[in-house]
PDB file of N, CA and C in Angstrom:
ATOM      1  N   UNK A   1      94.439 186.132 178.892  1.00  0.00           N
ATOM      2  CA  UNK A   1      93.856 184.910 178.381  1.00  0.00           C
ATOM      3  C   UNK A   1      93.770 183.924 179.552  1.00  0.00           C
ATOM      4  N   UNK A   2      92.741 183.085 180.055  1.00  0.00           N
ATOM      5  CA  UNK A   2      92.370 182.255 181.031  1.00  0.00           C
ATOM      6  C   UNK A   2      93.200 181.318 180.443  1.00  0.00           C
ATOM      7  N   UNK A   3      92.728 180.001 181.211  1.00  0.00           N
ATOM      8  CA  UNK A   3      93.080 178.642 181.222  1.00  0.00           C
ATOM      9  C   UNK A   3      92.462 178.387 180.261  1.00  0.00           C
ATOM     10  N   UNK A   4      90.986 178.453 180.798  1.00  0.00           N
ATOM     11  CA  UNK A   4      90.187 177.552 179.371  1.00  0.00           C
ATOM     12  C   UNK A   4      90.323 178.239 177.772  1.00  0.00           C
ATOM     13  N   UNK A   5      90.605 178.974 177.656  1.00  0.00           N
ATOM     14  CA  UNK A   5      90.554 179.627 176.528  1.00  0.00           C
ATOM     15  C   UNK A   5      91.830 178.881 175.913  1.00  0.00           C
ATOM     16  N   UNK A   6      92.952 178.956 176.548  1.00  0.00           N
ATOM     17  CA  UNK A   6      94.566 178.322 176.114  1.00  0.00           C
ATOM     18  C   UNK A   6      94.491 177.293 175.961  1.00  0.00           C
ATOM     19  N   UNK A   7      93.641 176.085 176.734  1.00  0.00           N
ATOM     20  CA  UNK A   7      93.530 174.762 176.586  1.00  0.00           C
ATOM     21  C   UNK A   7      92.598 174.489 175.122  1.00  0.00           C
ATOM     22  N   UNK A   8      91.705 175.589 175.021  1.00  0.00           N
ATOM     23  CA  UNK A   8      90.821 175.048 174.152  1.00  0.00           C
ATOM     24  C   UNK A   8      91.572 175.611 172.693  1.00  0.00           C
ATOM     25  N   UNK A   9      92.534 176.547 172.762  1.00  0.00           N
ATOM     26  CA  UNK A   9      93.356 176.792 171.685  1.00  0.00           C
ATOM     27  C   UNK A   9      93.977 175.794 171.216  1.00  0.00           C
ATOM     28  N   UNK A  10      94.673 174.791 171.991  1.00  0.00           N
ATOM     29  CA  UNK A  10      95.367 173.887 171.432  1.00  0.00           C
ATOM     30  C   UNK A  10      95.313 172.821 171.462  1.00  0.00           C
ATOM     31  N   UNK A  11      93.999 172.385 171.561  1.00  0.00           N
ATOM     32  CA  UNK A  11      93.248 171.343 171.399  1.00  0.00           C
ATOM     33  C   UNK A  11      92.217 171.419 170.709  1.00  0.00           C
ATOM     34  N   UNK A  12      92.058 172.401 169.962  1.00  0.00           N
ATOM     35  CA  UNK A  12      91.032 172.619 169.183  1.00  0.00           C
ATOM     36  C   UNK A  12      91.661 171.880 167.645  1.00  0.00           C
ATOM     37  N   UNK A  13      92.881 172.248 167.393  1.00  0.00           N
ATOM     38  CA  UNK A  13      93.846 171.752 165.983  1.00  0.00           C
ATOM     39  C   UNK A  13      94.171 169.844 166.040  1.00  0.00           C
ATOM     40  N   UNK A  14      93.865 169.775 167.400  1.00  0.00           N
ATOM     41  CA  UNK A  14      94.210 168.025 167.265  1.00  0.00           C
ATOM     42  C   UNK A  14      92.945 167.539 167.332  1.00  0.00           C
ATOM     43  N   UNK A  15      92.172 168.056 167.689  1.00  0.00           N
ATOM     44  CA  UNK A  15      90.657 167.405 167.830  1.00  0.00           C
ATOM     45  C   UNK A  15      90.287 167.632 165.917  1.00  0.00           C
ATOM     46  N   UNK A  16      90.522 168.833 165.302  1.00  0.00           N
ATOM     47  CA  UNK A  16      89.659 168.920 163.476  1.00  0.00           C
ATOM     48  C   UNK A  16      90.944 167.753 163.262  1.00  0.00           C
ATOM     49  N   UNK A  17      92.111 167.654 163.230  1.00  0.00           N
ATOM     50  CA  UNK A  17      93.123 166.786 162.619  1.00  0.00           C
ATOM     51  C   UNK A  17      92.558 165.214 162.825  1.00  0.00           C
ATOM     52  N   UNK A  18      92.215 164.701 164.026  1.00  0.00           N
ATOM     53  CA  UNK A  18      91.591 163.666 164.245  1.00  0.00           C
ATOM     54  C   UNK A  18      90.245 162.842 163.542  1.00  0.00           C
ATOM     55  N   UNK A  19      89.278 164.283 163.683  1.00  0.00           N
ATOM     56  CA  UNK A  19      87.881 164.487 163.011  1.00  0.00           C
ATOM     57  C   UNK A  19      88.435 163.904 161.226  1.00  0.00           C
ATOM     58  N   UNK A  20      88.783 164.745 160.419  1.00  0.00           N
ATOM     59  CA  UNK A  20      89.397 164.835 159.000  1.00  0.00           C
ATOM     60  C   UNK A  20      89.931 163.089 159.301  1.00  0.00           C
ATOM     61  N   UNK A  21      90.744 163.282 159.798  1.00  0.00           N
ATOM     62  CA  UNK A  21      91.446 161.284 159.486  1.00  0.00           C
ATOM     63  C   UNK A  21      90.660 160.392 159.492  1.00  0.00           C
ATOM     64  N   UNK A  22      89.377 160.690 160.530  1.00  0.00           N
ATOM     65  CA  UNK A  22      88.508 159.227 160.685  1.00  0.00           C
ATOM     66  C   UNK A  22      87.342 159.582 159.463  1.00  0.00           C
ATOM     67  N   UNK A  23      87.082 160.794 158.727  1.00  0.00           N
ATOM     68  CA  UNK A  23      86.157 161.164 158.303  1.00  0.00           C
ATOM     69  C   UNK A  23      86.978 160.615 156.556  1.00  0.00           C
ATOM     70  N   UNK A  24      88.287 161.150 156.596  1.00  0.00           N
ATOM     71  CA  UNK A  24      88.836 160.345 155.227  1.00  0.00           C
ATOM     72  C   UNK A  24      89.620 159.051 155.243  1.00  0.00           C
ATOM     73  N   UNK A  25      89.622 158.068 156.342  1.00  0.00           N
ATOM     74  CA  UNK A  25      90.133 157.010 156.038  1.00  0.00           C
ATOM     75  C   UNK A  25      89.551 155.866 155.163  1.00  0.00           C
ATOM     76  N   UNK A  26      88.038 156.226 155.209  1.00  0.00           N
ATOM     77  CA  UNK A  26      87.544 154.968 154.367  1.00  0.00           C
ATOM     78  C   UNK A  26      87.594 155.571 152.645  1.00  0.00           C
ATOM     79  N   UNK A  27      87.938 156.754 152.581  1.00  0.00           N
ATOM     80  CA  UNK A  27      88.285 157.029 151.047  1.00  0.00           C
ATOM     81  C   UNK A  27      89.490 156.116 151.082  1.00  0.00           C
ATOM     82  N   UNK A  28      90.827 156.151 151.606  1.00  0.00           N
ATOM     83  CA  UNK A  28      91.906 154.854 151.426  1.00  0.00           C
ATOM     84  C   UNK A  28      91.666 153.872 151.687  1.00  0.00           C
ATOM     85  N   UNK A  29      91.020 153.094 152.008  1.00  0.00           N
ATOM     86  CA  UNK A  29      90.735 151.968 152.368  1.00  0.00           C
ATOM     87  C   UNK A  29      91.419 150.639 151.641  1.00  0.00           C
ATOM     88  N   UNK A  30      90.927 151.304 150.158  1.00  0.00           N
ATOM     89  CA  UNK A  30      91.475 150.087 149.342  1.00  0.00           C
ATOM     90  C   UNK A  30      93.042 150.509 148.889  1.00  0.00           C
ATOM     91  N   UNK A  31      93.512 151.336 149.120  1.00  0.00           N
ATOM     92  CA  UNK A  31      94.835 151.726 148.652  1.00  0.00           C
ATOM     93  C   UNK A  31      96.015 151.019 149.804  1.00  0.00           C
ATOM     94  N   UNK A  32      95.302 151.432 151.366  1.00  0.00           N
ATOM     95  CA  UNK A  32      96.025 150.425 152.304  1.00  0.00           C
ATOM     96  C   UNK A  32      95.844 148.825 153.007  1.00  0.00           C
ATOM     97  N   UNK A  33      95.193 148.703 151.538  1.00  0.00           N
ATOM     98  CA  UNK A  33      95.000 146.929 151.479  1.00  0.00           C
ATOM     99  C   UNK A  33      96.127 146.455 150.653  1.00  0.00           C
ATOM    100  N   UNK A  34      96.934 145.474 151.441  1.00  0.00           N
ATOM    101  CA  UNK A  34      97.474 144.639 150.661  1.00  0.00           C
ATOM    102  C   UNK A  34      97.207 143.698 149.595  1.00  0.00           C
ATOM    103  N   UNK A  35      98.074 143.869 148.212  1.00  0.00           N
ATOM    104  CA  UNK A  35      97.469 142.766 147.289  1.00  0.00           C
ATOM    105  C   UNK A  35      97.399 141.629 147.799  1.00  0.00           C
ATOM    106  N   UNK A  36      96.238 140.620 147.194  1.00  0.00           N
ATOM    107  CA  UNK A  36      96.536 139.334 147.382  1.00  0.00           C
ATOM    108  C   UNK A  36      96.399 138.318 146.299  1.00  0.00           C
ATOM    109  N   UNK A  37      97.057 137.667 146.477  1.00  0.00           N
ATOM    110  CA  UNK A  37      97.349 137.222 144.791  1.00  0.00           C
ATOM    111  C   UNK A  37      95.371 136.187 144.398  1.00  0.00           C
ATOM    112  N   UNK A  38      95.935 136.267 143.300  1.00  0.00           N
ATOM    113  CA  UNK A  38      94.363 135.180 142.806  1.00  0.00           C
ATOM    114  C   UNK A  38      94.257 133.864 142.937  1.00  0.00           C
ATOM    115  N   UNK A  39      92.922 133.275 143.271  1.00  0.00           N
ATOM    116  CA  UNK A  39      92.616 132.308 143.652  1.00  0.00           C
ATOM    117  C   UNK A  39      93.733 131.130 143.033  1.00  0.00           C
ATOM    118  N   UNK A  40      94.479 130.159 143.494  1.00  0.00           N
ATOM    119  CA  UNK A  40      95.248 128.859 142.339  1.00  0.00           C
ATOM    120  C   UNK A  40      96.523 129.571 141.797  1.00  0.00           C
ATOM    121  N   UNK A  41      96.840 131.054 141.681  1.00  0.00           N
ATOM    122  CA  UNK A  41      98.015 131.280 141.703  1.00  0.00           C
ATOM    123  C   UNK A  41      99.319 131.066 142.164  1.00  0.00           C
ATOM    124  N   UNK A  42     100.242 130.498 141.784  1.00  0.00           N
ATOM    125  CA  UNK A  42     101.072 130.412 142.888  1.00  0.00           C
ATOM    126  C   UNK A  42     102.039 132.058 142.996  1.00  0.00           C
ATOM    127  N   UNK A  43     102.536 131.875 144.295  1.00  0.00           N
ATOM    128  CA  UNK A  43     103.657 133.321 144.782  1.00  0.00           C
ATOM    129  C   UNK A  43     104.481 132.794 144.485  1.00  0.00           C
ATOM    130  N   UNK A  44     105.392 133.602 143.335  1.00  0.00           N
ATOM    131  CA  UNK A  44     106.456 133.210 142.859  1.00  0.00           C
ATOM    132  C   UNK A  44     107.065 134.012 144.260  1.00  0.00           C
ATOM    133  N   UNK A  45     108.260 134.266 144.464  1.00  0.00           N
ATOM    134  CA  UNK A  45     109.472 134.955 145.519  1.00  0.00           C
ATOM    135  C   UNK A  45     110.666 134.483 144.692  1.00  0.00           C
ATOM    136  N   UNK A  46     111.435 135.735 144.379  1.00  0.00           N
ATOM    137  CA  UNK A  46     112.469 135.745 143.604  1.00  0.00           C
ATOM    138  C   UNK A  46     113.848 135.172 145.032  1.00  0.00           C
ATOM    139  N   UNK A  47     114.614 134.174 144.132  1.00  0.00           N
ATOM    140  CA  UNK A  47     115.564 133.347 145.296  1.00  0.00           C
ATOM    141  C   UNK A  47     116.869 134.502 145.955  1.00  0.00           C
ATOM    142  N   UNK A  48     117.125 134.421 147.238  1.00  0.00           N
ATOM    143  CA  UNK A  48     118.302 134.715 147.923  1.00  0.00           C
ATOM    144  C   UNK A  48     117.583 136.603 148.322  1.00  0.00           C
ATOM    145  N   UNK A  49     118.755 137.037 148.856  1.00  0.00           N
ATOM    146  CA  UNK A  49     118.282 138.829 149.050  1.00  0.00           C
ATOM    147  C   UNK A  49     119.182 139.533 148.711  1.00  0.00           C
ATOM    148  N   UNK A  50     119.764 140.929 148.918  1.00  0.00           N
ATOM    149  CA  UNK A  50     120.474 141.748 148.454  1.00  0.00           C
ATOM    150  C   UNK A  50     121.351 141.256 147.709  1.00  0.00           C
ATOM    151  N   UNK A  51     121.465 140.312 147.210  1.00  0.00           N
ATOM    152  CA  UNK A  51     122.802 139.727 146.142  1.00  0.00           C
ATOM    153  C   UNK A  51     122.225 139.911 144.854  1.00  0.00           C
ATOM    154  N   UNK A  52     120.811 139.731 145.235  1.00  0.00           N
ATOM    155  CA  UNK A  52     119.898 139.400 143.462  1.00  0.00           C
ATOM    156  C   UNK A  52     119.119 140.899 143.203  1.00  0.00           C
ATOM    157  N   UNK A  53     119.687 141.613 144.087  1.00  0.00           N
ATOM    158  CA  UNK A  53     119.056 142.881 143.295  1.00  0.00           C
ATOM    159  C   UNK A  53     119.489 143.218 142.324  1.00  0.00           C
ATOM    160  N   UNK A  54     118.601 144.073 141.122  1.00  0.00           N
ATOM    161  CA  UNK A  54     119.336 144.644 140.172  1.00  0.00           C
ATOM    162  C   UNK A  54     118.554 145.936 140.236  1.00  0.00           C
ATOM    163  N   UNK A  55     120.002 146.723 139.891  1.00  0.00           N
ATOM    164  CA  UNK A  55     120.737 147.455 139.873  1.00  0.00           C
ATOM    165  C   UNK A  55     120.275 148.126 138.664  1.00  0.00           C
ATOM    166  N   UNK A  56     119.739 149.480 138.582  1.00  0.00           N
ATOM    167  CA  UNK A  56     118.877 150.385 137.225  1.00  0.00           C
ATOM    168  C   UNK A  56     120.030 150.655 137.006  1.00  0.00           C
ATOM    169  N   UNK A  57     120.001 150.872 135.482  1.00  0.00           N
ATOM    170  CA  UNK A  57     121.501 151.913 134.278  1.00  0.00           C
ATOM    171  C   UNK A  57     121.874 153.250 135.000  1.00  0.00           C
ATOM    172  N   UNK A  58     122.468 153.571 135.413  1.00  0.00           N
ATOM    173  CA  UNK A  58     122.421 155.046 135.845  1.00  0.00           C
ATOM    174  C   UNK A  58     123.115 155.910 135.188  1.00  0.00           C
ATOM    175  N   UNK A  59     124.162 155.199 134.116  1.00  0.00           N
ATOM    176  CA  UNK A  59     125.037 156.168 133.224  1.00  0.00           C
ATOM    177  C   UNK A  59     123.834 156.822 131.597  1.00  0.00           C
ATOM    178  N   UNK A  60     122.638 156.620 131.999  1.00  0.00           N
ATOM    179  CA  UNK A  60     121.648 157.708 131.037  1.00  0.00           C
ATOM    180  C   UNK A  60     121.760 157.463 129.578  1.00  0.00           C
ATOM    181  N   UNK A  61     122.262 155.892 129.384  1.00  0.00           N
ATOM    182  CA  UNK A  61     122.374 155.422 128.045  1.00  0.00           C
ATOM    183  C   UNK A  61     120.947 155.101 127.636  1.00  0.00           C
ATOM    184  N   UNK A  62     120.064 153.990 129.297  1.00  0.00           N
ATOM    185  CA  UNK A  62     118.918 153.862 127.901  1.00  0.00           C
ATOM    186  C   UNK A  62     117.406 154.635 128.623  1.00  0.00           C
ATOM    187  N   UNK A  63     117.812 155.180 129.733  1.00  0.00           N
ATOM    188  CA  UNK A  63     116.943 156.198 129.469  1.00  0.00           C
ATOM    189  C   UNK A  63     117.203 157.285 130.109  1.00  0.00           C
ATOM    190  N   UNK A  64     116.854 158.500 129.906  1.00  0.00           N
ATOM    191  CA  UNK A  64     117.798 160.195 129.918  1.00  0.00           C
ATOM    192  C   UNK A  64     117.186 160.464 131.623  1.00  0.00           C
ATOM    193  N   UNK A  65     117.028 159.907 132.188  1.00  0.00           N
ATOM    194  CA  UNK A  65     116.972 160.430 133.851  1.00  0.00           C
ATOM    195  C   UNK A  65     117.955 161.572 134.654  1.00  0.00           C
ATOM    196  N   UNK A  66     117.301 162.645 134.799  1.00  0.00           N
ATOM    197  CA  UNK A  66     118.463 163.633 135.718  1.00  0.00           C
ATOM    198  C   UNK A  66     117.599 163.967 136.508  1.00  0.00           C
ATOM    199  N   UNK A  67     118.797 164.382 137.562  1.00  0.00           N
ATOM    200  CA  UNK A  67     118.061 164.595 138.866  1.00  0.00           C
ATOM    201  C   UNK A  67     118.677 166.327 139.010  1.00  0.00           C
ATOM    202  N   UNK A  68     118.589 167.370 138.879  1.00  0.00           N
ATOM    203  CA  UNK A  68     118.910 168.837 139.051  1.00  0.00           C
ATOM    204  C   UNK A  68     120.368 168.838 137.988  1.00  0.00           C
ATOM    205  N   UNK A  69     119.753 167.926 136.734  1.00  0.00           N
ATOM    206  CA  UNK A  69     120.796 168.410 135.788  1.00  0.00           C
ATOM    207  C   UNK A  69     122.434 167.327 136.122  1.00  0.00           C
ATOM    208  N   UNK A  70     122.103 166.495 136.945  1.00  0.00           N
ATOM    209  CA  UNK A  70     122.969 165.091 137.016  1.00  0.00           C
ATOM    210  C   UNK A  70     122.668 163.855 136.552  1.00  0.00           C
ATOM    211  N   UNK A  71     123.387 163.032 136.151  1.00  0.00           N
ATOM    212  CA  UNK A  71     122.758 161.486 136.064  1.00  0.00           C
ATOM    213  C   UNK A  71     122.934 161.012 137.327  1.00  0.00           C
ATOM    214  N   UNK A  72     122.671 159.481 137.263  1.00  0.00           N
ATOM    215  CA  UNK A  72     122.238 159.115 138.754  1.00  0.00           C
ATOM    216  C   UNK A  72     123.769 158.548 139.120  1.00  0.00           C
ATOM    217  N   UNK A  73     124.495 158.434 138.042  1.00  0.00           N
ATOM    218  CA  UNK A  73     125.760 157.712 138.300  1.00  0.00           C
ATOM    219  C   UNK A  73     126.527 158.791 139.112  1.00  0.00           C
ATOM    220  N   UNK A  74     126.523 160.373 138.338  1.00  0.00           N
ATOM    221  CA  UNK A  74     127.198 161.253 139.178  1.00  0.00           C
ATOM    222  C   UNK A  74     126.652 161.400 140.246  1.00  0.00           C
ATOM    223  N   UNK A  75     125.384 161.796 140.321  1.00  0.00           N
ATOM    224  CA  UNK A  75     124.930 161.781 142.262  1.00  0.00           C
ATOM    225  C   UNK A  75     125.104 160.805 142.682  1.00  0.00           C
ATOM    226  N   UNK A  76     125.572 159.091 142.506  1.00  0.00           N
ATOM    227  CA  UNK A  76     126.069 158.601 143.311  1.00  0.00           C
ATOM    228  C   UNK A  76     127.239 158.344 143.764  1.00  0.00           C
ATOM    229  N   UNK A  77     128.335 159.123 142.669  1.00  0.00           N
ATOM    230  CA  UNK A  77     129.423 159.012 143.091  1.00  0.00           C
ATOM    231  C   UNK A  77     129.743 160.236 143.696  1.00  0.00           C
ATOM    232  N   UNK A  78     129.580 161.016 143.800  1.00  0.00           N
ATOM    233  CA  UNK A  78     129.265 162.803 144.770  1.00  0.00           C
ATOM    234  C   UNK A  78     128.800 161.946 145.661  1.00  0.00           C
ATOM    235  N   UNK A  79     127.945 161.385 146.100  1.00  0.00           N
ATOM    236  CA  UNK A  79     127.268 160.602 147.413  1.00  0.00           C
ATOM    237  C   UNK A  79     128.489 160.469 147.913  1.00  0.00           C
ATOM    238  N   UNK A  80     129.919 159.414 147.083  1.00  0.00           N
ATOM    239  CA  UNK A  80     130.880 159.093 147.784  1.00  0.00           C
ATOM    240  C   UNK A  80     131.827 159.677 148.392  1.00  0.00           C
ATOM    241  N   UNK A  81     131.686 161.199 147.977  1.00  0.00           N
ATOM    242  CA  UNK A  81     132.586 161.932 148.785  1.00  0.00           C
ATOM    243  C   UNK A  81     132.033 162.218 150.082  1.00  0.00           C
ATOM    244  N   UNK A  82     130.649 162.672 149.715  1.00  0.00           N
ATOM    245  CA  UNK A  82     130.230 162.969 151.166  1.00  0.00           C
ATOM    246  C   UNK A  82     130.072 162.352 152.119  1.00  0.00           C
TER     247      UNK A  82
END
């Protein structure tokens, strides 16, 4: 196998990968637009940071969530051993 043949092997997969991205970016277009709120609306911003998070049920009282047959409370307390 030459040079050119090897070069053009592996540059042939980044050149279609490139082609495909610029050929489907304007299908996303509007998906990687940020909202912006409506005209006279005001932005609410909920006050302070990590103090005011809340925190989903994870003990599967009000809704039945498992993750491979756990609730989220046990995979997070298994989290704590590991």
């Amino acid at each position: 196998m030459n040079l050119m043949e090897n070069a053009f092997r592996r540059i042939l997969p980044i050149m279609l990968a490139i082609v495909m991205t610029v050929l489907a970016a304007p299908l996303h277009i509007t998906s990687l637009i940020a909202q912006t709120p409506q005209p006279g609306a005001a932005i609410q911003r909920p006050a302070g940071g990590e103090a005011n998070l809340v925190i989903p049920d994870l003990t599967n009282n009000t809704v039945n969530v498992t993750f491979f047959g756990m609730s989220g409370h046990t995979l997070l307390m298994s989290g704590l051993i590991v």
